[in-house]
Protein backbone atom coordinates (compact mmCIF):
# COMPACT_ATOMS: atom_id res chain seq x y z
CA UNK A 1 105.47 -65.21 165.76
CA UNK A 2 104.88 -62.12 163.41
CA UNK A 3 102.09 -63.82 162.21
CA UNK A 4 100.47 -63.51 165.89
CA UNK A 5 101.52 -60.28 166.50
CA UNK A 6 99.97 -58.82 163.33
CA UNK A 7 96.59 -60.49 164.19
CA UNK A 8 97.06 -59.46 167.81
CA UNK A 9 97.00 -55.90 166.57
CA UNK A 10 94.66 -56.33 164.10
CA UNK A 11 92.26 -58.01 166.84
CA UNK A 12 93.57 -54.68 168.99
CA UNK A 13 92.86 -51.98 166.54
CA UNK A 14 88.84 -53.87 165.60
CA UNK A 15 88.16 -53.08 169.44
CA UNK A 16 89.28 -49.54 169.01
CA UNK A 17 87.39 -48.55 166.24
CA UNK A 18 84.34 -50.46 167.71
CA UNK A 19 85.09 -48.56 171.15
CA UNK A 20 84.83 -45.19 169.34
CA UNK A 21 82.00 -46.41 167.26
CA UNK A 22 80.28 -46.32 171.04
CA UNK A 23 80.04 -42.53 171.10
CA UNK A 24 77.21 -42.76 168.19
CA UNK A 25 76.68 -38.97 165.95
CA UNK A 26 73.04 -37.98 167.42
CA UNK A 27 73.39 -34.52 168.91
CA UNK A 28 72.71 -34.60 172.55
CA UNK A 29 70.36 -31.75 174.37
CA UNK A 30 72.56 -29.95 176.42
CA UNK A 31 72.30 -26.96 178.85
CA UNK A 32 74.97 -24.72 179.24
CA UNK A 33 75.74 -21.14 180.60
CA UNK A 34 76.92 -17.98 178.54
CA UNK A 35 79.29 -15.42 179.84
CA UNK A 36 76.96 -13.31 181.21
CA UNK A 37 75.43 -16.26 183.02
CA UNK A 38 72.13 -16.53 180.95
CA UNK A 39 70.75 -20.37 180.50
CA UNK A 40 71.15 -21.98 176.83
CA UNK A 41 69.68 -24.88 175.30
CA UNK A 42 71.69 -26.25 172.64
CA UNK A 43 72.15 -29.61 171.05
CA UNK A 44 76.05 -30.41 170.27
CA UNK A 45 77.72 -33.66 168.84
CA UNK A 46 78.89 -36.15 171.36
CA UNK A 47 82.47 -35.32 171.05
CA UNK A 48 81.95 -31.76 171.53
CA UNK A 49 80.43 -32.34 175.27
CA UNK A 50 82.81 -31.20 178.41
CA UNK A 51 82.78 -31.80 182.17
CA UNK A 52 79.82 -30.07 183.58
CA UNK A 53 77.35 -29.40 180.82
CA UNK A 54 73.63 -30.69 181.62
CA UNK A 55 72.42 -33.98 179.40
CA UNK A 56 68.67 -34.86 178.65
CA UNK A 57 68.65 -38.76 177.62
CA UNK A 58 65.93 -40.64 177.00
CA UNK A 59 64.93 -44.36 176.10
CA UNK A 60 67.16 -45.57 173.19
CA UNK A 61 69.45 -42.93 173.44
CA UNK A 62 73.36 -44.19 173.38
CA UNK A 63 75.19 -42.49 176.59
CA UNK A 64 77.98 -40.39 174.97
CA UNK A 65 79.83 -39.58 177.96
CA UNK A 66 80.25 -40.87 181.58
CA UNK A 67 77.62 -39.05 183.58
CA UNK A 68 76.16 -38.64 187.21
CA UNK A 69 72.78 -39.02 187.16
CA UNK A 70 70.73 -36.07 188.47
CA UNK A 71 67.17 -36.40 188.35
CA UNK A 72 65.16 -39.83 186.53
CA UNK A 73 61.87 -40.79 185.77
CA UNK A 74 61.16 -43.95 188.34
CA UNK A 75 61.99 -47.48 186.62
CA UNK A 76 64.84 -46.15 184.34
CA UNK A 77 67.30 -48.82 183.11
CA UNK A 78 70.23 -48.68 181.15
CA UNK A 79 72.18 -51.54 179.00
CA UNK A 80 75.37 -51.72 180.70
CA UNK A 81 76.17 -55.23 178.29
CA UNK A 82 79.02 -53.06 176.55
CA UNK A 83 80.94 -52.23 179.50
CA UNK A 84 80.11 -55.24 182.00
CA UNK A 85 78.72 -58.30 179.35
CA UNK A 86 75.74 -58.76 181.56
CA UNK A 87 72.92 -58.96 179.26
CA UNK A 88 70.21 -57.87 182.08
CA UNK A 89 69.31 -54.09 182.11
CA UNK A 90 70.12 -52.35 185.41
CA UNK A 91 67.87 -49.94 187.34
CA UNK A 92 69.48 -46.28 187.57
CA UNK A 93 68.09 -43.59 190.40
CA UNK A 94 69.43 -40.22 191.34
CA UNK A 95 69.91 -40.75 194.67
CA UNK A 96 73.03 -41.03 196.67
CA UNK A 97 75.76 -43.50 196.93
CA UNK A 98 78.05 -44.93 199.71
CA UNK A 99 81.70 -43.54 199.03
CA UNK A 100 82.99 -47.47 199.22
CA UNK A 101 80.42 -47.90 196.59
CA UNK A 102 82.53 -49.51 192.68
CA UNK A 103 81.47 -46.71 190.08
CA UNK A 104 80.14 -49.42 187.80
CA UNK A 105 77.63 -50.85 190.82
CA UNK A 106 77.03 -47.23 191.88
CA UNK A 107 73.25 -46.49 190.32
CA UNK A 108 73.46 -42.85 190.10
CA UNK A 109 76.38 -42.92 187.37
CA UNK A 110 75.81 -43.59 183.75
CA UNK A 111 78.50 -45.12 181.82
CA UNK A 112 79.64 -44.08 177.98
CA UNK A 113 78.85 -46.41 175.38
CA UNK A 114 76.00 -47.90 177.46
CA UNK A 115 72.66 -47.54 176.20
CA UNK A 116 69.62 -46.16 178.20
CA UNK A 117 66.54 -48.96 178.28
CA UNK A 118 63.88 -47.34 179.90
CA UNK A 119 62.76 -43.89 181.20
CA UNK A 120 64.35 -40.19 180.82
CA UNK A 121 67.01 -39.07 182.79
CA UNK A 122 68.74 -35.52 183.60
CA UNK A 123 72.22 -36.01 184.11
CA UNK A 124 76.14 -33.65 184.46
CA UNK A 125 78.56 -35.10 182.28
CA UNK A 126 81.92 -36.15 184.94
CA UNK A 127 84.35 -37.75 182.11
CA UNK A 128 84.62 -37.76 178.18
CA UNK A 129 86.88 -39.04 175.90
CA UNK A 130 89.59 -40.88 177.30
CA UNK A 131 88.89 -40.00 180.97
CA UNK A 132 85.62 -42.50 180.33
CA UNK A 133 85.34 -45.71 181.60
CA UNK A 134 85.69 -47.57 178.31
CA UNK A 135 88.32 -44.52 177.23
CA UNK A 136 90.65 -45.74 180.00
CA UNK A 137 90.33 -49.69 178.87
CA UNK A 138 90.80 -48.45 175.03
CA UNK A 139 94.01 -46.70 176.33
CA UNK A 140 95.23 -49.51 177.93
CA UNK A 141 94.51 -51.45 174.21
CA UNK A 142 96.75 -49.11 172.89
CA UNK A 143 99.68 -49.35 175.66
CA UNK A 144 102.48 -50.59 173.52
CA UNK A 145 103.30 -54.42 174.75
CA UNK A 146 106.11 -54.67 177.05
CA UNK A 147 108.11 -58.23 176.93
CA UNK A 148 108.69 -60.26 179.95
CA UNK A 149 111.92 -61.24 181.51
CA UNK A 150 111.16 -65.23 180.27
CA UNK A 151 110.50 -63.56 176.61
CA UNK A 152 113.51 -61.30 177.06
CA UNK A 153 116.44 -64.11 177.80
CA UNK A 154 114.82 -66.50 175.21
CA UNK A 155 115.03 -64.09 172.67
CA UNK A 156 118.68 -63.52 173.52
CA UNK A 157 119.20 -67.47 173.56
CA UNK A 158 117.79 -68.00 170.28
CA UNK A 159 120.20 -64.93 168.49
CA UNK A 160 123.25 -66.91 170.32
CA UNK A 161 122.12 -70.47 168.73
CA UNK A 162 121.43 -68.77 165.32
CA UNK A 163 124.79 -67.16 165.24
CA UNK A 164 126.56 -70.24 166.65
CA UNK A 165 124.40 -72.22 164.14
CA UNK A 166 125.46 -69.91 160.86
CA UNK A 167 128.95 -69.87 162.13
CA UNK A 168 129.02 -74.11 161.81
CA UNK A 169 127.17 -73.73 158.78
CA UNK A 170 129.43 -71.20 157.21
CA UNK A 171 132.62 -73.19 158.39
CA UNK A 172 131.16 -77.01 156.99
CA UNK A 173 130.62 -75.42 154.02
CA UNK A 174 134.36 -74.53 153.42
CA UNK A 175 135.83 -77.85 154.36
CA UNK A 176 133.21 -78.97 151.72
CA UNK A 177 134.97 -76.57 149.26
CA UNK A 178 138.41 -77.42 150.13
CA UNK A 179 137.88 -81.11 149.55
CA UNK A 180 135.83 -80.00 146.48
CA UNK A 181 133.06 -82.00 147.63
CA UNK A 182 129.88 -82.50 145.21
CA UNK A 183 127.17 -79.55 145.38
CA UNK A 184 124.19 -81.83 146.99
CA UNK A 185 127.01 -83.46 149.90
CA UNK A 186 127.69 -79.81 150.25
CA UNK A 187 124.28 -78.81 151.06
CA UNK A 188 123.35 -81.84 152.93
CA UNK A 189 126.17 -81.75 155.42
CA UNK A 190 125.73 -77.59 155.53
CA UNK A 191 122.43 -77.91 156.29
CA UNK A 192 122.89 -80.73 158.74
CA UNK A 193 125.72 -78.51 160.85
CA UNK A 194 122.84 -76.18 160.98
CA UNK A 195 120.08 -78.30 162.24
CA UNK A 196 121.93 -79.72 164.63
CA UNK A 197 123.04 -76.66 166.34
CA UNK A 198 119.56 -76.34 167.77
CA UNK A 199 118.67 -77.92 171.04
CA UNK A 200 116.36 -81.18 170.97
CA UNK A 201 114.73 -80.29 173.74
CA UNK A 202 114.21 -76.21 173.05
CA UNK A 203 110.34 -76.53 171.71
CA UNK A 204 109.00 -78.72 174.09
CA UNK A 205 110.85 -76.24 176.96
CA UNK A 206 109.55 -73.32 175.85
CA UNK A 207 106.23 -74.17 175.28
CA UNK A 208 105.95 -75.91 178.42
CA UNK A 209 107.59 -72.84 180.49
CA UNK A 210 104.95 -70.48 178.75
């Protein structure tokens, strides 16, 4: 069991690192507004970006936020194998949507960690970090695991069998002592009381419950 857990993390932490591996480290072109309202083109590192600064992507460039797509040269298409696993690249415009309308079939959004195929695209960054897409599912990676009720009372069961078990154990071994019994018929019958202390039928239960 702590064998699985460890490589249950370990499987839980490589998705993590891969997730934030996503963002990439080439600085994005960005407009943005001063105080006194003037225009500025700057380029700032993906983890830098906020909600509601202006995004120029073009073809090969990694999306490093979740955007809304506001203007797009015709026949743009993004990757979206990261966040969907569909291998076929997916046509993006900057048109409306319906409100009913799943944000990962909606074509005017852009996704983060998805990659952009085709075209150039002007877009408003809506999410970053873990407000993202991906950021939510990495979160819920992260969520510590909860036990169920079935995992819960078997748990309990097996502490009550291993004290029961130690407590046969423990006592065989002093009759042994009192009769001054040899060290190997001391063992043997201490680690039969054990043994036997455990339910035939426990493994086959469990596993078939589960």
């Amino acid at each position: 069991t702590a064998m699985l857990q460890w490589y249950t993390e370990m499987l839980a932490e490589d998705a993590m690192e891969a997730m934030q591996k996503m963002a990439g480290t080439k600085p994005v072109p960005v407009v943005r507004r001063d105080a006194a309202g003037n225009r500025l083109d700057i380029e700032v590192d993906p983890v830098d970006l906020v909600p509601g600064d202006i995004v120029f992507l073009e073809a090969g460039d990694r999306i490093p936020a979740d955007v809304r797509v506001l203007y797009c040269t015709d026949g743009m298409e993004v990757d979206n194998s990261a966040l969907t696993g569909e291998s076929m690249p997916e046509p993006r415009h900057y048109g409306t949507e319906k409100p009913s309308q799943p944000p990962t079939e909606a074509r005017n959004l852009a996704f983060f960690g998805t990659t952009v195929l085709k075209g150039n695209a002007t877009c408003v960054v809506h999410a970053t970090g873990d407000s993202t897409f991906l950021g939510k599912i990495a979160q819920s990676i992260k969520t510590s695991y909860v036990k169920s009720t079935l995992e819960i009372q078997i748990e309990h069961f097996v502490h009550f069998i291993a004290i029961i078990a130690i407590f046969v154990g423990l006592l065989s071994m002093g009759v042994k002592i009192v009769q001054k019994a040899p060290l190997s018929e001391m063992i043997q019958y201490t680690a039969c009381a054990l043994f036997s202390q455990v339910p035939e039928g426990l493994l086959p239960t469990v596993t078939i419950s589960l």
